[in-house]
Protein backbone atom coordinates (compact mmCIF):
# COMPACT_ATOMS: atom_id res chain seq x y z
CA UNK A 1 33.46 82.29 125.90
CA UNK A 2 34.76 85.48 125.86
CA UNK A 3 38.41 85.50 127.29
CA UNK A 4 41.58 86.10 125.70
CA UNK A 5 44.14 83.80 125.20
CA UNK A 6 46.69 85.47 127.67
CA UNK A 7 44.01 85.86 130.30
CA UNK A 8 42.71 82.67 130.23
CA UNK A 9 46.89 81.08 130.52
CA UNK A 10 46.62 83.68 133.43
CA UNK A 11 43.67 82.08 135.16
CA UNK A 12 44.58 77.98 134.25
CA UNK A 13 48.42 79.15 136.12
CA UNK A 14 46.53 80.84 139.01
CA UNK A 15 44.25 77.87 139.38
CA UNK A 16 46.48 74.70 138.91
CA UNK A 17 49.71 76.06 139.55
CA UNK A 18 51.44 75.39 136.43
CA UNK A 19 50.97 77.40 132.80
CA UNK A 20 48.97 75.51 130.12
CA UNK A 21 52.19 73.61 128.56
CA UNK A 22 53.98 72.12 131.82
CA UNK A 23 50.18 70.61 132.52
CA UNK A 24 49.76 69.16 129.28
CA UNK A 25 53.66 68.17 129.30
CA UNK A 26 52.67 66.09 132.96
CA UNK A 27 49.29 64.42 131.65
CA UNK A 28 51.36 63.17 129.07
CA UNK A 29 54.38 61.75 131.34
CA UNK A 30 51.86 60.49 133.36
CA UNK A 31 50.50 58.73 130.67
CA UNK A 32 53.65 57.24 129.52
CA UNK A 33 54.71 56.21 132.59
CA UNK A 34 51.14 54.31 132.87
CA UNK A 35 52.27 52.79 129.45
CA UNK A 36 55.95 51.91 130.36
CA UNK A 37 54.85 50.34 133.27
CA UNK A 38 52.41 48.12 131.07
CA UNK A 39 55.00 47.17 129.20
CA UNK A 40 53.35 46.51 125.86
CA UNK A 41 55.22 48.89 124.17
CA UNK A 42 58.79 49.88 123.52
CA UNK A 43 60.25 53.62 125.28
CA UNK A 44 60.32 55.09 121.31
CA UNK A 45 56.88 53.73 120.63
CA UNK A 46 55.44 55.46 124.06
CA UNK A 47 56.77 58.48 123.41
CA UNK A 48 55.38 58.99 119.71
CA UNK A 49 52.28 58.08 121.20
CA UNK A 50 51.80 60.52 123.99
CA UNK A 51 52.61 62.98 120.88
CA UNK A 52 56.40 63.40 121.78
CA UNK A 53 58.24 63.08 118.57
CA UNK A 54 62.12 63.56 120.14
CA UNK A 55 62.80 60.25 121.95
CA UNK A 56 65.98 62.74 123.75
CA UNK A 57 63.41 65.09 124.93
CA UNK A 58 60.87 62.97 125.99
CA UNK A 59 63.98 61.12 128.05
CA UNK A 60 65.21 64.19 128.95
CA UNK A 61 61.39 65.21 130.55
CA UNK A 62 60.95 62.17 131.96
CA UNK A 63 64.00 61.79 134.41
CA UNK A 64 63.17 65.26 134.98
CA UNK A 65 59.41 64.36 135.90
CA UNK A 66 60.24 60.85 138.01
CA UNK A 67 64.12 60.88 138.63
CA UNK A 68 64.71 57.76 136.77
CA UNK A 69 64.83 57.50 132.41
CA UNK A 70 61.90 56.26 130.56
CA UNK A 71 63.98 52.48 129.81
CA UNK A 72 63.93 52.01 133.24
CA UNK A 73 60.35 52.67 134.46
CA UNK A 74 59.55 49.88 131.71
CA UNK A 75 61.59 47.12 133.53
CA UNK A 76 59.84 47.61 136.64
């Protein structure tokens, strides 16, 4: 595969709508959210797992993604 690494962040934004990071920072909110809602696992545990190692960021990007903060997606 012969692309360069600019062209092919060019080509992933043109066809999803979003650069490289903000869909890999969504897959893994989704994924947490999918986890809080389980709730087998604690907010701090979630986070490290989805590869998030700030538990202020990843609250931070979550009431950003959903409106609400990672503590209380787990009680519903």
């Amino acid at each position: 595969m012969n692309v360069s690494r600019s062209k092919l962040f060019y080509r992933i934004k043109e066809i999803m709508g979003m650069s490289p990071n903000d869909l890999i920072r969504r897959y893994r909110l989704e994924t947490a959210a999918q986890m809080l809602r389980q709730g087998k696992s604690s907010v701090s545990e979630v986070a490290y797992s989805v590869g998030i190692s700030s538990l202020s960021y990843f609250s931070k990007a979550f009431k950003q993604q959903f409106g609400i903060l990672p503590k209380d997606a787990a009680r519903k």
